[in-house]
Protein backbone atom coordinates (compact mmCIF):
# COMPACT_ATOMS: atom_id res chain seq x y z
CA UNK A 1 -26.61 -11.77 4.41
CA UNK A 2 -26.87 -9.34 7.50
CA UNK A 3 -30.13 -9.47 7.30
CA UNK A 4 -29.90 -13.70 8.07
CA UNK A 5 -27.09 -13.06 10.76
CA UNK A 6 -29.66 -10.88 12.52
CA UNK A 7 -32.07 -13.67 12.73
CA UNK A 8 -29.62 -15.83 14.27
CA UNK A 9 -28.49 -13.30 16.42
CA UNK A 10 -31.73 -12.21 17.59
CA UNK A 11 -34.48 -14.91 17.18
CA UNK A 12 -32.13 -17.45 18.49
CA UNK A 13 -30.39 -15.68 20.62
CA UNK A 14 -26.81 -16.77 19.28
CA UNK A 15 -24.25 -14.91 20.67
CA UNK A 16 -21.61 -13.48 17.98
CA UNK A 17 -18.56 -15.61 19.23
CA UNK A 18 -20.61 -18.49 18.10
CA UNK A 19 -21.00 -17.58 14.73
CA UNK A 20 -18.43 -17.95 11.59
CA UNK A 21 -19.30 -16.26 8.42
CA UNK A 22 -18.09 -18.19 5.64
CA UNK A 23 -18.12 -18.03 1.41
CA UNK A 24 -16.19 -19.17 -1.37
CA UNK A 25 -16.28 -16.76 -4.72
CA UNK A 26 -19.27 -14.78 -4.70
CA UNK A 27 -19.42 -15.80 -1.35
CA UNK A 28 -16.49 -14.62 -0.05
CA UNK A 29 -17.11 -11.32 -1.52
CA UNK A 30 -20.50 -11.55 0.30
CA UNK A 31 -18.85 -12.26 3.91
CA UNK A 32 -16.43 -8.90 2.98
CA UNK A 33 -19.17 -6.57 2.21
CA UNK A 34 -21.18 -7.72 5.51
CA UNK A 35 -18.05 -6.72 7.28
CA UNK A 36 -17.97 -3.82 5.75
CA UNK A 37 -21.50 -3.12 6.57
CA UNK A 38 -21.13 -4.38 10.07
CA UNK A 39 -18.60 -1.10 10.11
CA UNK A 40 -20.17 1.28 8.26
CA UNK A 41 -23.84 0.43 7.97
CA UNK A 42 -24.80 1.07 4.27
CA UNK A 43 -27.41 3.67 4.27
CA UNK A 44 -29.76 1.70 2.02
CA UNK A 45 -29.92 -0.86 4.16
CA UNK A 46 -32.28 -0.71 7.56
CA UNK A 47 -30.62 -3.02 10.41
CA UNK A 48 -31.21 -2.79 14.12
CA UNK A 49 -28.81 -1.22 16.65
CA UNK A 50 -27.80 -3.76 19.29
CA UNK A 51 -28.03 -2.41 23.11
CA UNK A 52 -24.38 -2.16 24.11
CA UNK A 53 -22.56 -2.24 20.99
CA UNK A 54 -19.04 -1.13 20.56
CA UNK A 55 -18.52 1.90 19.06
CA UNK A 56 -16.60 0.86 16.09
CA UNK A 57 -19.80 -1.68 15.25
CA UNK A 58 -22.98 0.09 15.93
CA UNK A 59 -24.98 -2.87 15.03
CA UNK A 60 -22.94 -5.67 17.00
CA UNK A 61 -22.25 -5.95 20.68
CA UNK A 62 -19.05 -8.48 19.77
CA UNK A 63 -17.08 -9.69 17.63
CA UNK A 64 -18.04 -12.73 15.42
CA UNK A 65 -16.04 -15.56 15.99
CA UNK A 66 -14.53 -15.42 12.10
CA UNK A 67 -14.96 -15.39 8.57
CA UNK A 68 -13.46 -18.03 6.25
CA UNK A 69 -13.06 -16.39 2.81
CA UNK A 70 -12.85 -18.97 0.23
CA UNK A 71 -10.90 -17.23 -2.95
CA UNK A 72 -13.44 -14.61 -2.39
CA UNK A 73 -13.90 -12.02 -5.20
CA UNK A 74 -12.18 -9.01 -3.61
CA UNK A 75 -12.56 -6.73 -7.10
CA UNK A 76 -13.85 -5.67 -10.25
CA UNK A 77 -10.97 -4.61 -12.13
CA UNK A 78 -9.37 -7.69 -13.86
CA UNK A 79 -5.72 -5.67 -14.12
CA UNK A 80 -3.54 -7.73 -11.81
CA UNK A 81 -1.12 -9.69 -13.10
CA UNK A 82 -2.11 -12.76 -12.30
CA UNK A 83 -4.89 -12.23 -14.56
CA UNK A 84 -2.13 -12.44 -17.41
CA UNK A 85 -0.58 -14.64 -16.34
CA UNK A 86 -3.51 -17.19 -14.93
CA UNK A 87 -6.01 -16.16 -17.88
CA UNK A 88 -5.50 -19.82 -19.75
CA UNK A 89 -4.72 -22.13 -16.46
CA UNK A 90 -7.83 -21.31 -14.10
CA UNK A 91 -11.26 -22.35 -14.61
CA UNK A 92 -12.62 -18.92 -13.57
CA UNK A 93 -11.17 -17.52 -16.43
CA UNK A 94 -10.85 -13.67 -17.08
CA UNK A 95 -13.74 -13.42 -19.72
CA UNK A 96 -16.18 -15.77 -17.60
CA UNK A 97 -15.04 -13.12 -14.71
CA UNK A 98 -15.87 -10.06 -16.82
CA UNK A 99 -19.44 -11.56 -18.47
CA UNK A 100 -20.48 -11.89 -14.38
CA UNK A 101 -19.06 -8.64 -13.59
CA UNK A 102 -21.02 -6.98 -16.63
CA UNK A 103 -24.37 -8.92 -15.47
CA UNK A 104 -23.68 -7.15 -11.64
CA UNK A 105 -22.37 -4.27 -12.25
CA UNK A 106 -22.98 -3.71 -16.41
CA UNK A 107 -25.29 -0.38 -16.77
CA UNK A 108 -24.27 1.24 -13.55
CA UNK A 109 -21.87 3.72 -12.68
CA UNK A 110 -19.65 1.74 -11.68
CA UNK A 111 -19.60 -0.13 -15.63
CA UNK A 112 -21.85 2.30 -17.78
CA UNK A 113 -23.46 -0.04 -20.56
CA UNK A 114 -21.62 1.56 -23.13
CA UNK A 115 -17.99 0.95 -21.57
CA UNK A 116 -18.66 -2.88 -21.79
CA UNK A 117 -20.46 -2.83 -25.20
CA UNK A 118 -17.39 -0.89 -26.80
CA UNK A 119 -15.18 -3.39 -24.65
CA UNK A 120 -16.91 -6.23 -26.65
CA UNK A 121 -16.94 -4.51 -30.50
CA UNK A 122 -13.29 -4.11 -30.06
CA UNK A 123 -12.67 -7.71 -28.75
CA UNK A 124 -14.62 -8.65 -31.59
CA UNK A 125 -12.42 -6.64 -34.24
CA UNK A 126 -10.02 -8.78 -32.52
CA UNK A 127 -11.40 -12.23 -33.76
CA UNK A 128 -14.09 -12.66 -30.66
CA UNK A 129 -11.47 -13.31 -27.91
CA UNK A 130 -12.58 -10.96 -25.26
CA UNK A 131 -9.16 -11.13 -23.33
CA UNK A 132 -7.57 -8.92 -25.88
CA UNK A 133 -10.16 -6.31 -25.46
CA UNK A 134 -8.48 -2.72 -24.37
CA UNK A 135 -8.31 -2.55 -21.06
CA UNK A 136 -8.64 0.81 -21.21
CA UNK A 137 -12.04 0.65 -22.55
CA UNK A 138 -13.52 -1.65 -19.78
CA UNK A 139 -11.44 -0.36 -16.68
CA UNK A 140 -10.72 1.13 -13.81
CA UNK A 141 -14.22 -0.09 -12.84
CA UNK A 142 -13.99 2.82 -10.05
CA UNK A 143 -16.51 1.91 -6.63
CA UNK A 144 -19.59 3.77 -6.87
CA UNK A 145 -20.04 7.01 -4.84
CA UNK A 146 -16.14 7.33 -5.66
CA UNK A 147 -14.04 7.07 -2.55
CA UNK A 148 -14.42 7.84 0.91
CA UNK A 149 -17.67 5.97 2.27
CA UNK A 150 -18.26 6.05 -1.04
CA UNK A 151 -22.26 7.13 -1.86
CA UNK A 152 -25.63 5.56 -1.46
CA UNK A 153 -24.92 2.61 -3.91
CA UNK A 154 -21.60 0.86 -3.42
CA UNK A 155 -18.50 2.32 -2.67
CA UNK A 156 -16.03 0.15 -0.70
CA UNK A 157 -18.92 -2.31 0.28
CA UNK A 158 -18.39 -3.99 -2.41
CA UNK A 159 -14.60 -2.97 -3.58
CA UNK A 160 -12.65 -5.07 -0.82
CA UNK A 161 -8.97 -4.17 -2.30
CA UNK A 162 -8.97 -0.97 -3.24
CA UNK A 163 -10.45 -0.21 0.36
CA UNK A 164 -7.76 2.12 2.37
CA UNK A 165 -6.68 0.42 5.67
CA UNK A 166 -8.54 2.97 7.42
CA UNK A 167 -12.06 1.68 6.26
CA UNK A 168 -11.16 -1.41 8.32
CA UNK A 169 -10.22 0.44 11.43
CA UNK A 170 -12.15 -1.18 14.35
CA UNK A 171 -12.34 -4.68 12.28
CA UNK A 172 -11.62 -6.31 15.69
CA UNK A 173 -15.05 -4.80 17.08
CA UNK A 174 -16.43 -6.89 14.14
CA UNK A 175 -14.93 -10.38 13.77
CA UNK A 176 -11.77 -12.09 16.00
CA UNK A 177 -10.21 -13.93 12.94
CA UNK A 178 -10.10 -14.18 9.45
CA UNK A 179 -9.25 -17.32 7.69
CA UNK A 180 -8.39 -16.42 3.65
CA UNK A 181 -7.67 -18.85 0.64
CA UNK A 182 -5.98 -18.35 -2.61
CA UNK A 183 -4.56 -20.28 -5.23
CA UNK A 184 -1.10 -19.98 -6.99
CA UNK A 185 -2.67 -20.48 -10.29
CA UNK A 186 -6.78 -18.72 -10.13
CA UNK A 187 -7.15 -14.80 -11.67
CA UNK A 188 -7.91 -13.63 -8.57
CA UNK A 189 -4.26 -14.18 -6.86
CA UNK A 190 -2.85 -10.55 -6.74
CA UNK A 191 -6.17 -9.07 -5.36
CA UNK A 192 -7.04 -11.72 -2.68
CA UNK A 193 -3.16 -10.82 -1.59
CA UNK A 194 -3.88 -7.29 -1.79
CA UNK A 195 -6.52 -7.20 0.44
CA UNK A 196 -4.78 -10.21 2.88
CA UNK A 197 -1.64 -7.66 3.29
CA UNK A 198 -4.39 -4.71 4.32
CA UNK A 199 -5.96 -6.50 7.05
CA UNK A 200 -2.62 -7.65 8.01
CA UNK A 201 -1.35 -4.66 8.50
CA UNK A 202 -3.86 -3.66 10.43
CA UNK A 203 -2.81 -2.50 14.33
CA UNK A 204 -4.91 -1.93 17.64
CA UNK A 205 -5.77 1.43 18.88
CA UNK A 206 -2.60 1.65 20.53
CA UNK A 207 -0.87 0.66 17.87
CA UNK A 208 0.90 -2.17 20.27
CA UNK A 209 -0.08 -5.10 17.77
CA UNK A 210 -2.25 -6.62 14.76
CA UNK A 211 -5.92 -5.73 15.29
CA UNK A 212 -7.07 -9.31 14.53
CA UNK A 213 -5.65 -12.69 13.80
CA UNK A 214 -5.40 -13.17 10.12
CA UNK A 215 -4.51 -16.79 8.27
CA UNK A 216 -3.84 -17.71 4.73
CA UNK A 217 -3.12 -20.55 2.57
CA UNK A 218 -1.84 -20.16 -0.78
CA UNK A 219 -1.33 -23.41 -2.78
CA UNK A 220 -0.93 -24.33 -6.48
CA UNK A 221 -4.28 -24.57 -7.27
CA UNK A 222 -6.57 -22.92 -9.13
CA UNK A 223 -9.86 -20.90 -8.14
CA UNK A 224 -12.27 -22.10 -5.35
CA UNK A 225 -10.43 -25.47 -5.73
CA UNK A 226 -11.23 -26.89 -2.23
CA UNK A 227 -15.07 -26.67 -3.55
CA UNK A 228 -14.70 -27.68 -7.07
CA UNK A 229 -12.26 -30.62 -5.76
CA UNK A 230 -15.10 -31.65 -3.37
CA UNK A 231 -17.72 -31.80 -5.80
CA UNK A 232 -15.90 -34.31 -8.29
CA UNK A 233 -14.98 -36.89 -5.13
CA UNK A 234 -10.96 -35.42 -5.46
CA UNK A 235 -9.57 -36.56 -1.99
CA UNK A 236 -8.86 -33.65 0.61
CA UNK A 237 -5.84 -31.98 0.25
CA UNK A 238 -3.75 -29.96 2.56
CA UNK A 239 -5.94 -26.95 1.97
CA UNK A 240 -8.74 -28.97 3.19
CA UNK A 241 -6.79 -29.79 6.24
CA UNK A 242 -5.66 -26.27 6.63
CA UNK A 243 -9.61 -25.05 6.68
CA UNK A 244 -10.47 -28.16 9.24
CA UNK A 245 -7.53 -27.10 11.44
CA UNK A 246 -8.93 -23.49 11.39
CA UNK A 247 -12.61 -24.12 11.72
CA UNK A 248 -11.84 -26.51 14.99
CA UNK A 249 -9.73 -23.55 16.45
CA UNK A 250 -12.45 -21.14 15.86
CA UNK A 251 -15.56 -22.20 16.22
CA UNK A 252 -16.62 -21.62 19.74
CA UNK A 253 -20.61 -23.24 20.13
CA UNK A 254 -23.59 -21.53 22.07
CA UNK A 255 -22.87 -21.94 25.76
């Protein structure tokens, strides 16, 4: 994804305050890790370093205009709460959640192969039902590198709520807004939240306010369901309106 925001940024010469990154799911997780790039350019990845940009963002001389975060996937570990108490009402249900995580992650550090094929003998001593496998045996799913920067192949990149405040310091350098999602009733809840309250709570250098304007919009839904409501002709909701009202307030076109 940084990668395409360079081309836009450079081949077509569109300034940053003209351009929203947005994702839903996978997505959203997608649009967090470029910020988190844009702040601490992984060292894996080669991207240019714009003339005049701020210090916070070597690789940006402004802020993007926002990012819209769809129930984005802010972690790995499927301990919150509302995974207990969500597992049987969302359609992004905690085993679907775990067979993606084990196809991104499963072999690596951050989920050694054997972790997630003891996870699944267990849950099949069970009777097969994956959501009673041992927790124990399949988490904390830790960011690779371990904390900190984290090392070569992960660390908070791609770990959005366990992320200290501090690796967000200078957010504002990066992106003016952030526009987040949840639903009352999707696995993902309590970690979308947890990462919402962090950028929240985020202040300016001087400590005299927040660092950037953050919005959310928690309804009784379940995950993604603006998208999934979409694609079966489901009228627009008040989310819908919610992510209209946003978008018209942000987006700022090429001048």
């Amino acid at each position: 994804m940084t990668q395409s925001l360079f081309y836009l940024l450079e081949h077509y010469r569109i300034p940053p305050s003209s351009v929203i990154l947005a994702g839903d799911s996978c997505g959203g997780a997608l649009c967090i890790s470029t910020l988190s790039h844009l702040l601490h350019p992984h060292p894996s990845v080669s991207v240019p370093h714009a003339p005049h940009a701020s210090s916070a963002s070597p690789v940006l001389p402004s802020p993007l205009a926002g990012a819209l975060l769809l129930s984005p996937w802010t972690s790995f570990a499927t301990t919150a709460a509302s995974y207990r108490e969500n597992g049987t009402r969302d359609a992004l249900t905690p085993s679907v959640v775990r067979r993606f995580r084990g196809a991104f992650l499963g072999g690596t550090d951050a989920l050694p192969a054997t972790r997630e094929a003891d996870a699944w003998r267990y849950a099949a001593a069970r009777g097969g039902r994956e959501e009673e496998a041992d927790p124990v045996l399949v988490e904390p799913v830790v960011p690779w590198g371990g904390r900190g920067r984290g090392g070569a192949r992960g660390g908070y990149w791609l770990h959005a709520t366990e992320a200290p405040g501090e690796w967000w310091a200078g957010l504002e350098d990066v992106v003016s807004q952030v526009m987040i999602t949840a639903g009352a009733r999707e696995c993902f809840r309590d970690d979308i939240l947890a990462f919402e309250a962090t950028l929240r709570a985020l202040k300016t250098r001087d400590g005299s306010g927040p660092a950037i304007k953050v919005g959310a919009f928690l309804d009784d839904a379940v995950h993604a369901a603006v998208v999934s409501d979409f694609a079966v002709g489901i009228e627009p909701g008040e989310q819908m309106e919610e992510i209209m009202t946003w978008l018209k307030q942000t987006f700022r076109p090429r001048e």
